[in-house]
N, C-alpha and C. Protein backbone atom coordinates (compact mmCIF):
# COMPACT_ATOMS: atom_id res chain seq x y z
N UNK A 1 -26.30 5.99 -2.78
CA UNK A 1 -25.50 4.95 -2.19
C UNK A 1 -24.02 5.31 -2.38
N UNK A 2 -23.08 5.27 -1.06
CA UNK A 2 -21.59 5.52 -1.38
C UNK A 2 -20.79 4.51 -1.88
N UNK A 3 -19.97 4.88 -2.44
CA UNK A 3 -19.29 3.39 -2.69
C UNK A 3 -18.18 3.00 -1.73
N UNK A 4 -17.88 1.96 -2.05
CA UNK A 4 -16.68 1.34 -0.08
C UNK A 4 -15.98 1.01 -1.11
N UNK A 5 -14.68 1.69 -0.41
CA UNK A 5 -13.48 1.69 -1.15
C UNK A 5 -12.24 0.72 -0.23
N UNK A 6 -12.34 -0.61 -0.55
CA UNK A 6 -11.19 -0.95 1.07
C UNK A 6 -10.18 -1.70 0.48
N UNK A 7 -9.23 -0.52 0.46
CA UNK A 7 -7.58 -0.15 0.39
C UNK A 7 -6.67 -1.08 1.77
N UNK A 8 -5.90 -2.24 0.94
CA UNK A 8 -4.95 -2.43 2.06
C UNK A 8 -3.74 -2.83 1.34
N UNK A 9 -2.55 -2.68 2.42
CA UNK A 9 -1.14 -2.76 1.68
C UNK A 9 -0.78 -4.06 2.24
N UNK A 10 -0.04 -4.98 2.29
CA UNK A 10 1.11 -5.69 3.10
C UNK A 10 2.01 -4.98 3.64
N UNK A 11 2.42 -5.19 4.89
CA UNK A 11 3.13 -4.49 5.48
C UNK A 11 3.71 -3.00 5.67
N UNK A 12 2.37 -2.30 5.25
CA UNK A 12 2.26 -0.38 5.07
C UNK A 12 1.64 -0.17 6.66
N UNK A 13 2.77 0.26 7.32
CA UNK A 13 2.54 0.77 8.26
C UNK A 13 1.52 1.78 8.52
N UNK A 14 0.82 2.48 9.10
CA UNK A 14 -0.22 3.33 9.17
C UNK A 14 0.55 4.76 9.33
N UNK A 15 2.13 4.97 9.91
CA UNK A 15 2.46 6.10 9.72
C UNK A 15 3.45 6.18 8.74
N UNK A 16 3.49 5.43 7.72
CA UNK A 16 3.70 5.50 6.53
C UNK A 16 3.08 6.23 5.06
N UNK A 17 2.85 7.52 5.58
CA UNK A 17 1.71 8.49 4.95
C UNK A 17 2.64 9.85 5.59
N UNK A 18 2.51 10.60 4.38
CA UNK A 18 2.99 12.02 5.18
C UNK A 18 2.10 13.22 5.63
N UNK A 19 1.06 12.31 5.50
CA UNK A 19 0.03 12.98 6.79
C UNK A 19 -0.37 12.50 8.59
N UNK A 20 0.88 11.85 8.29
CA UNK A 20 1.08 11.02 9.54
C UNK A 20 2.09 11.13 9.80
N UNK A 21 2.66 12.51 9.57
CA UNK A 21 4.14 13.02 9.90
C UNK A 21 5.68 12.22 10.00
N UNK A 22 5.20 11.10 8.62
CA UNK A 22 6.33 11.18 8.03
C UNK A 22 7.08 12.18 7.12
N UNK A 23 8.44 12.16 7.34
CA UNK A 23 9.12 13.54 6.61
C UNK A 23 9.44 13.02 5.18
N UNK A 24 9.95 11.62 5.13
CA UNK A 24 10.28 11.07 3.94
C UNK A 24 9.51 10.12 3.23
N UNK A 25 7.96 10.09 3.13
CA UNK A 25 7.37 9.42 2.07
C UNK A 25 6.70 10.30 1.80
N UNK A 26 6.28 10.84 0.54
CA UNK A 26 5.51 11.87 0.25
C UNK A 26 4.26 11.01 -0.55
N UNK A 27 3.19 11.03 0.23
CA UNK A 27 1.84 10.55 -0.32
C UNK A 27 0.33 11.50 -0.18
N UNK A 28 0.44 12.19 -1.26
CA UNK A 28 -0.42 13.21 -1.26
C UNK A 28 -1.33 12.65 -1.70
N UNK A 29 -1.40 11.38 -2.93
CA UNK A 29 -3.03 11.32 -3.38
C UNK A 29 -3.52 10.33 -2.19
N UNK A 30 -2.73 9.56 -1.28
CA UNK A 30 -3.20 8.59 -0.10
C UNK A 30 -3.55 9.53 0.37
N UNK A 31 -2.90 10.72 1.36
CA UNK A 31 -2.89 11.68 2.35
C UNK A 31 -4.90 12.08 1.78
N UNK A 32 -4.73 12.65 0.79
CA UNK A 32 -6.14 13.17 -0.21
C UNK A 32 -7.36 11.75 0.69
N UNK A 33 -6.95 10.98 0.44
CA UNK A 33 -7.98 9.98 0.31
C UNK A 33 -8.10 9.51 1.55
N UNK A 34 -6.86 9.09 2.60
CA UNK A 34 -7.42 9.06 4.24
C UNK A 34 -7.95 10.25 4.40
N UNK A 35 -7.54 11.48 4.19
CA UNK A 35 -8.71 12.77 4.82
C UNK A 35 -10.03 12.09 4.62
N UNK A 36 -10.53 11.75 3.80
CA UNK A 36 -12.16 11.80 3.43
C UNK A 36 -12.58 10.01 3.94
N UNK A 37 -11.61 9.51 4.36
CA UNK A 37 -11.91 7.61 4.82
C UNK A 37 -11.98 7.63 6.35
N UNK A 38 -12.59 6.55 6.34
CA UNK A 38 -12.45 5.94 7.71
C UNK A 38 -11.20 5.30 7.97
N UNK A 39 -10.23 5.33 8.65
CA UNK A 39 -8.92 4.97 9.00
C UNK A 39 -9.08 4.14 10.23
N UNK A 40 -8.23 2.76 9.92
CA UNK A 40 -8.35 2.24 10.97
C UNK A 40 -6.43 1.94 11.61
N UNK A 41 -5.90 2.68 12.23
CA UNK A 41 -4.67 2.92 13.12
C UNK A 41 -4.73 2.33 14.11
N UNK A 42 -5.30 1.96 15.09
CA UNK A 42 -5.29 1.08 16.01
C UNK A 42 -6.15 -0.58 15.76
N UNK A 43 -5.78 -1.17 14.65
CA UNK A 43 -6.48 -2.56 14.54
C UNK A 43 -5.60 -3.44 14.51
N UNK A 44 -6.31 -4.76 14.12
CA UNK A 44 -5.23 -6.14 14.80
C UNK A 44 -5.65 -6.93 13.34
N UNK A 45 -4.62 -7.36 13.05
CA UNK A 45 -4.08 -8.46 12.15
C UNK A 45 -4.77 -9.70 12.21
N UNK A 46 -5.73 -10.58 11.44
CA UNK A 46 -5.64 -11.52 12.20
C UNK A 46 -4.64 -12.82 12.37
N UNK A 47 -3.82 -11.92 10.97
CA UNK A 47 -2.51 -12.90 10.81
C UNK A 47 -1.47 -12.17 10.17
N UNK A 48 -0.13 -12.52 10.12
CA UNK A 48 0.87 -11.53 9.77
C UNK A 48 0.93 -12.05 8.67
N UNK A 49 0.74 -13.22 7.83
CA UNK A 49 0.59 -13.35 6.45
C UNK A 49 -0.31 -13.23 5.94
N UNK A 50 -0.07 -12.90 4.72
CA UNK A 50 -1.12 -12.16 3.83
C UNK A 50 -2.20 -13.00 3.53
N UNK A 51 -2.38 -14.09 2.86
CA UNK A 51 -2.98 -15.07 2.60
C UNK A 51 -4.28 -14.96 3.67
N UNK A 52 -3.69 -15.59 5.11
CA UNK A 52 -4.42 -16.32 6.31
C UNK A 52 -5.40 -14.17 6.47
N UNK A 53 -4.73 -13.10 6.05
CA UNK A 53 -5.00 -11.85 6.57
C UNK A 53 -6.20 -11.92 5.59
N UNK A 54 -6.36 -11.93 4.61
CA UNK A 54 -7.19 -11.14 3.14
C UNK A 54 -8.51 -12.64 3.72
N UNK A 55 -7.90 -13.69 3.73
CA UNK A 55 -9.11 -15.14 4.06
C UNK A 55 -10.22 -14.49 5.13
N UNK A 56 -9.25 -13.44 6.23
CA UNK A 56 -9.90 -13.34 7.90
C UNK A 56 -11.00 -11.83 7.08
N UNK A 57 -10.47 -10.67 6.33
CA UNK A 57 -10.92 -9.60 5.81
C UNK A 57 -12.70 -10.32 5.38
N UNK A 58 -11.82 -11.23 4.27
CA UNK A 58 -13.34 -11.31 3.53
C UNK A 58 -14.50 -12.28 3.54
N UNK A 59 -14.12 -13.69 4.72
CA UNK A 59 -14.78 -14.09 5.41
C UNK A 59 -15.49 -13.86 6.70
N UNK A 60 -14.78 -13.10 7.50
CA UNK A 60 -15.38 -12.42 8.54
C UNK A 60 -14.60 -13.61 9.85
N UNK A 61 -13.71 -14.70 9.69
CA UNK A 61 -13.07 -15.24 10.35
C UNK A 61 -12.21 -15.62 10.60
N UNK A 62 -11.52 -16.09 11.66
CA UNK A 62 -10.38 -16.71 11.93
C UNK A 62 -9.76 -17.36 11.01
N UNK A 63 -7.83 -17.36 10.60
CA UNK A 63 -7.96 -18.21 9.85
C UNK A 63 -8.27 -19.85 10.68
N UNK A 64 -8.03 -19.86 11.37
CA UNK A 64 -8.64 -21.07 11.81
C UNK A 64 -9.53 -21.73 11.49
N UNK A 65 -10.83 -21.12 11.67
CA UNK A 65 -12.14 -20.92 11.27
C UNK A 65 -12.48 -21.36 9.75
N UNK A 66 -12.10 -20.34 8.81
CA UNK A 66 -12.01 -20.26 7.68
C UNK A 66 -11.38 -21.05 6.56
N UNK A 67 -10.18 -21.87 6.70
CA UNK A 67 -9.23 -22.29 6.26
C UNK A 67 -8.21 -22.13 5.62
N UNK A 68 -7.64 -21.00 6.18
CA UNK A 68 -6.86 -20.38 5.28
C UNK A 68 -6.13 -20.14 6.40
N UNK A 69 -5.18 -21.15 6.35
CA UNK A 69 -3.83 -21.11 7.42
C UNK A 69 -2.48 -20.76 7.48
N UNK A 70 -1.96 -20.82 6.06
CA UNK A 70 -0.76 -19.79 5.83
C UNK A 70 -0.44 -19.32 4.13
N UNK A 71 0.14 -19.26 3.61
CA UNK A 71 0.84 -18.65 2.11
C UNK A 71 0.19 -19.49 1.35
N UNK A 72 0.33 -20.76 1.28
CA UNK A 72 0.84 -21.87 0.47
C UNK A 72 -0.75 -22.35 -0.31
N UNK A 73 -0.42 -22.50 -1.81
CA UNK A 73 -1.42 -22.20 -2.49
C UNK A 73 -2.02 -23.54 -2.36
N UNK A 74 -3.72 -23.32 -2.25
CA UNK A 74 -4.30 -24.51 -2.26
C UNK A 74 -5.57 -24.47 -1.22
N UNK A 75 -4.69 -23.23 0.11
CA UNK A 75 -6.10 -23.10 1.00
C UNK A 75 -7.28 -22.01 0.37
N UNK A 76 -8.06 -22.68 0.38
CA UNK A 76 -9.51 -21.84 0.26
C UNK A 76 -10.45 -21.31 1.39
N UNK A 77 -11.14 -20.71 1.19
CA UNK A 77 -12.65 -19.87 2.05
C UNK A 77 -13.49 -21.41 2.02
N UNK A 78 -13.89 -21.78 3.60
CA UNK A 78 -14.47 -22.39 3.65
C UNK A 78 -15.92 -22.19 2.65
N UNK A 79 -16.32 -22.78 2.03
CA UNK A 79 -18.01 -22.36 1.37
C UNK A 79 -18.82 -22.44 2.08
N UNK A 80 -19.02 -23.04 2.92
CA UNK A 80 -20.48 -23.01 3.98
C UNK A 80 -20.71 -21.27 4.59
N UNK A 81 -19.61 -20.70 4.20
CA UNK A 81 -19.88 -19.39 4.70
C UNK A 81 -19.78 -18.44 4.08
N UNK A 82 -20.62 -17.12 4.19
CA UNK A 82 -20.36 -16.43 2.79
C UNK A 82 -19.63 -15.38 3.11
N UNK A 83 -19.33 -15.18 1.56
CA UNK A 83 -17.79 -13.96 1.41
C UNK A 83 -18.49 -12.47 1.41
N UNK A 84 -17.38 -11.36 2.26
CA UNK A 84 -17.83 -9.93 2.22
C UNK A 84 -18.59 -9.68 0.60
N UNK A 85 -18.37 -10.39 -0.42
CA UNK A 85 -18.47 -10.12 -1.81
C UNK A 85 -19.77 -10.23 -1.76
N UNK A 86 -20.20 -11.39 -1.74
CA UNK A 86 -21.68 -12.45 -1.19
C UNK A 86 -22.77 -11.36 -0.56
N UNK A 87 -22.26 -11.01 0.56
CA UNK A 87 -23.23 -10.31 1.35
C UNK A 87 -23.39 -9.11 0.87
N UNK A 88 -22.79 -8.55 0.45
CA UNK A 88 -22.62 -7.18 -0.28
C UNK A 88 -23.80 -7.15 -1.60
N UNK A 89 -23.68 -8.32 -2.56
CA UNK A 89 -24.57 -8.55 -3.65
C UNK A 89 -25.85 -8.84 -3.46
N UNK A 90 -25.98 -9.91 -2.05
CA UNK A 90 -26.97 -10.00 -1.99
C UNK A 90 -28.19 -8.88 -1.28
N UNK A 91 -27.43 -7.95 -0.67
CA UNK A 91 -27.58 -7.05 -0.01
C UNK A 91 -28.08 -5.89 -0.23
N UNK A 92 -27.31 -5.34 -0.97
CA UNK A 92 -27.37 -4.23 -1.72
C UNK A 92 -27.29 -3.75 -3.08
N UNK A 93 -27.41 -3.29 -3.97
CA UNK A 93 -26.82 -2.80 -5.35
C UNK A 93 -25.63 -2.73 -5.84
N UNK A 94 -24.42 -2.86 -4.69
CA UNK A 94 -23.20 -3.10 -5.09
C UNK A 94 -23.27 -3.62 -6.65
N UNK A 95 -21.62 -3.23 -7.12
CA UNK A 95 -21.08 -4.13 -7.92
C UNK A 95 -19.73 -4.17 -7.91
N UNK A 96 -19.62 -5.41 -7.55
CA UNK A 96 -18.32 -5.91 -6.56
C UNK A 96 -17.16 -5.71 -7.46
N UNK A 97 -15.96 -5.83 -7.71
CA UNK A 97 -14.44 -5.45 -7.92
C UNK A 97 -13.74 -5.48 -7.11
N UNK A 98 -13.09 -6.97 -7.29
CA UNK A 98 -11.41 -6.82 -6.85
C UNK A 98 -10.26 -6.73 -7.52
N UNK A 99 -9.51 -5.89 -7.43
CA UNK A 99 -8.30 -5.15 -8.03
C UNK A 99 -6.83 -5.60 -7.21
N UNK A 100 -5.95 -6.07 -7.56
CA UNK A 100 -5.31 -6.71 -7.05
C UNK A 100 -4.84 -7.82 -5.98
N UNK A 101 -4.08 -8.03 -5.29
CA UNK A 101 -3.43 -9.47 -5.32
C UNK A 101 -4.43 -10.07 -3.92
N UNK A 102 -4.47 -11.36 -4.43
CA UNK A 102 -5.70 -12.22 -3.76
C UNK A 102 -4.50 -13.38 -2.99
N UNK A 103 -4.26 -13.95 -3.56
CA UNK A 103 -3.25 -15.09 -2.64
C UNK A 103 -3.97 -15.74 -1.67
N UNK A 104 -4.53 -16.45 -1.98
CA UNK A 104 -5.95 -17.11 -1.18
C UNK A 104 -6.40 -18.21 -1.87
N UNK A 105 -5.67 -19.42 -2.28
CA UNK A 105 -6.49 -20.49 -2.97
C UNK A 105 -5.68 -20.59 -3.97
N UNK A 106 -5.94 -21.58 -4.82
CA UNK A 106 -5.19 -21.76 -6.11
C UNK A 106 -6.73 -21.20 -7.24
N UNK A 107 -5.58 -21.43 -8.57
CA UNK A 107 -6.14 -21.42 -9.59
C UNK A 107 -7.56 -22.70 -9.26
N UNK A 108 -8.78 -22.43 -10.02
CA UNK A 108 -9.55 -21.44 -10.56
C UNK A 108 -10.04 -20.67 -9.36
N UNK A 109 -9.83 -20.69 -8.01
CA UNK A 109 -10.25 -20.04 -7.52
C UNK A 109 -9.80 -18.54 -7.35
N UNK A 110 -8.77 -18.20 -7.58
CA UNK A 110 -8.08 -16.85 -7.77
C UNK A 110 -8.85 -16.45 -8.76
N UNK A 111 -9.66 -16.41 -9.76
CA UNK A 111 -10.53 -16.37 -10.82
C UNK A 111 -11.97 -15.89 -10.64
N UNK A 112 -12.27 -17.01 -9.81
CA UNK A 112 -13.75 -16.93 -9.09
C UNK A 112 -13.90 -16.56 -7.71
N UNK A 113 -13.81 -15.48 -7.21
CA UNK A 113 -13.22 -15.13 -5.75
C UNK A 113 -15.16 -14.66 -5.62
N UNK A 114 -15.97 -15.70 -4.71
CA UNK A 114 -16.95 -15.57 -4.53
C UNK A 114 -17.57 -13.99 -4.13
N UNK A 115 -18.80 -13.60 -5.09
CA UNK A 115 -19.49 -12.54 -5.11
C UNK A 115 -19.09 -11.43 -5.54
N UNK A 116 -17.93 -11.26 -6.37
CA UNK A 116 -17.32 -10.43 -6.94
C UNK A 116 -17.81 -10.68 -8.51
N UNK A 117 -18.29 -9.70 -9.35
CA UNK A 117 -18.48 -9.27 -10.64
C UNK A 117 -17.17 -9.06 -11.47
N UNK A 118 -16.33 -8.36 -10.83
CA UNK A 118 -14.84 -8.25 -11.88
C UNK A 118 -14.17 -8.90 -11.10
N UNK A 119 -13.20 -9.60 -11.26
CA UNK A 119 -11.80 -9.76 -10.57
C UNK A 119 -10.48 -9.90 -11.86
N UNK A 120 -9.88 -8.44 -11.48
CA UNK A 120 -8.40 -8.37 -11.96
C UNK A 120 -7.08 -8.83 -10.71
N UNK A 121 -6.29 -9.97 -10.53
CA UNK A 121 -5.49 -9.69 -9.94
C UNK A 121 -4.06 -10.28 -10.51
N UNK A 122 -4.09 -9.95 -11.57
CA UNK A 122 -2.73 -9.84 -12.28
C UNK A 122 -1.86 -11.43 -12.64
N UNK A 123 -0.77 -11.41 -12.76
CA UNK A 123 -0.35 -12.69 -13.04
C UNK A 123 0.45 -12.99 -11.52
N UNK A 124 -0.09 -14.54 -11.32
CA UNK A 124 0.41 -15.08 -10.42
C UNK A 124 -0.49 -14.89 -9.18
N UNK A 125 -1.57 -13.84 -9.00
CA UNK A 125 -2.17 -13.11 -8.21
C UNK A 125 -1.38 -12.02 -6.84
N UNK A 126 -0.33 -11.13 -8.13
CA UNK A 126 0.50 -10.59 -7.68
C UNK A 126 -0.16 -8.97 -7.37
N UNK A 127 -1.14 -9.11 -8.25
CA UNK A 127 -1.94 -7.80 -8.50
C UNK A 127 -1.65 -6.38 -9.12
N UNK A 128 -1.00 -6.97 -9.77
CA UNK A 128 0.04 -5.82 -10.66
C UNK A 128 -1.05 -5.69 -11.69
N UNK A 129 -2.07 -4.60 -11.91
CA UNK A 129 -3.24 -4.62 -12.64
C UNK A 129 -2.45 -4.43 -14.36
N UNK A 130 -1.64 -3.91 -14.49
CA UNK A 130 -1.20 -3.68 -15.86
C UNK A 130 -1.16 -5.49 -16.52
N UNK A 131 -0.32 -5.91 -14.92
CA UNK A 131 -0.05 -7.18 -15.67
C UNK A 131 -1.42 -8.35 -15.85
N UNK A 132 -2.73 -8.08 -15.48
CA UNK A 132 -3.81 -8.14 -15.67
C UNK A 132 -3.93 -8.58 -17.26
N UNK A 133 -3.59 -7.83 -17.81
CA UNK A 133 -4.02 -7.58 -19.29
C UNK A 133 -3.09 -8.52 -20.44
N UNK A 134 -2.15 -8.99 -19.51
CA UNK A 134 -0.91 -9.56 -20.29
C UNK A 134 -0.76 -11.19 -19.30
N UNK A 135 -2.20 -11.60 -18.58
CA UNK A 135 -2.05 -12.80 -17.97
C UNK A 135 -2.26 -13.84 -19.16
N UNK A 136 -1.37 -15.05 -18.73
CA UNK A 136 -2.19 -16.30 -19.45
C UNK A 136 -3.49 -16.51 -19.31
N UNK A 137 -3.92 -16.04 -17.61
CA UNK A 137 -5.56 -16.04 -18.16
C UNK A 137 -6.42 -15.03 -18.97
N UNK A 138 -6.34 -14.73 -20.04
CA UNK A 138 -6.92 -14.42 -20.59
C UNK A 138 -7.79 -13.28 -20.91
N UNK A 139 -9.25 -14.27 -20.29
CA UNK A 139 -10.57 -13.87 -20.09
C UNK A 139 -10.16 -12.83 -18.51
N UNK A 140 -9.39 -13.23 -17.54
CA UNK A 140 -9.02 -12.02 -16.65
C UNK A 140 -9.24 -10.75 -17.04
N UNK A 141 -7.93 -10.50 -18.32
CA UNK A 141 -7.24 -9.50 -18.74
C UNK A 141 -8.69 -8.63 -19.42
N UNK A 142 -9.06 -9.62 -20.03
CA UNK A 142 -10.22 -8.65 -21.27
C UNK A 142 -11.41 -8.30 -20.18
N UNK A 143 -12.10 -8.78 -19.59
CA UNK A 143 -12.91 -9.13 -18.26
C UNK A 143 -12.40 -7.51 -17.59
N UNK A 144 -10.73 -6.94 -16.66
CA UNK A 144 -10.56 -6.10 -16.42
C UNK A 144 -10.64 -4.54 -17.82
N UNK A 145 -10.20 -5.10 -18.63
CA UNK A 145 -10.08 -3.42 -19.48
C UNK A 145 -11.74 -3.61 -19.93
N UNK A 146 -12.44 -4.24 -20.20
CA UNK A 146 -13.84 -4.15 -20.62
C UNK A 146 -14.66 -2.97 -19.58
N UNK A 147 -14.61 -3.60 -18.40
CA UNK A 147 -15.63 -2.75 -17.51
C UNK A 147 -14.68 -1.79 -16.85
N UNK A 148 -13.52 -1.52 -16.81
CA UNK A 148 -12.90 -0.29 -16.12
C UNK A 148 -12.46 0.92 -17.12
């Protein structure tokens, strides 16, 4: 079984790689790692904020749909529907990990980000994994250095 590795930035352009013939960012271990990925360069947003974007990723919907309509902490993943995490567990052998910044819900749900086994995403859910280890939550911090 391979493992799925799905890498996204805020606002990282796709020819923002200097294997994408930029002259001035030098990203050799990215460059390393799109060679061997599936790259997606021609896809659509389903929202330009991050929040309503990561809600559409790991629900499979609209934020419309979903409820997750802009930044502002408090919207959640509808529950009647299940999360990429969810289907993945129930699915397969996965073992789920999310590694940085979620911005999708308030506290405890930044915590409990459905069907995920680890979740590190730092303080504030900024996803600064170092700062993982040094959150007020805690059980986060020990939770990330335990199994990684």
């Amino acid at each position: 079984m391979k493992n799925i590795i799905f890498l996204s930035a805020d606002q990282h352009h796709f020819k923002a790689f200097s294997s994408s013939g930029n002259k001035y960012c030098k990203t050799p271990n990215l460059d390393r790692l799109k060679k061997q990925a599936v790259n997606f360069e021609l896809s659509y947003s389903a929202s330009p904020l991050s929040g309503p974007a990561r809600g559409s990723w790991f629900s499979g919907m609209m934020p419309s749909e979903n409820g997750v309509i802009d930044n502002l902490y408090g919207d959640i993943i509808r529950k009647d529907h299940p999360m990429l995490g969810e289907y993945l567990s129930q699915n397969s052998r996965y073992s789920n990990v999310y590694a940085g910044k979620w911005h999708v819900g308030d506290a405890p749900h930044m915590y409990n980000i459905r069907g995920f086994d680890v979740i590190c995403t730092g303080i504030n859910r900024d996803g600064i994994i170092g700062d993982a280890s040094r959150s007020e939550e805690r059980r986060v911090g020990k939770e990330c250095r335990s199994r990684w």
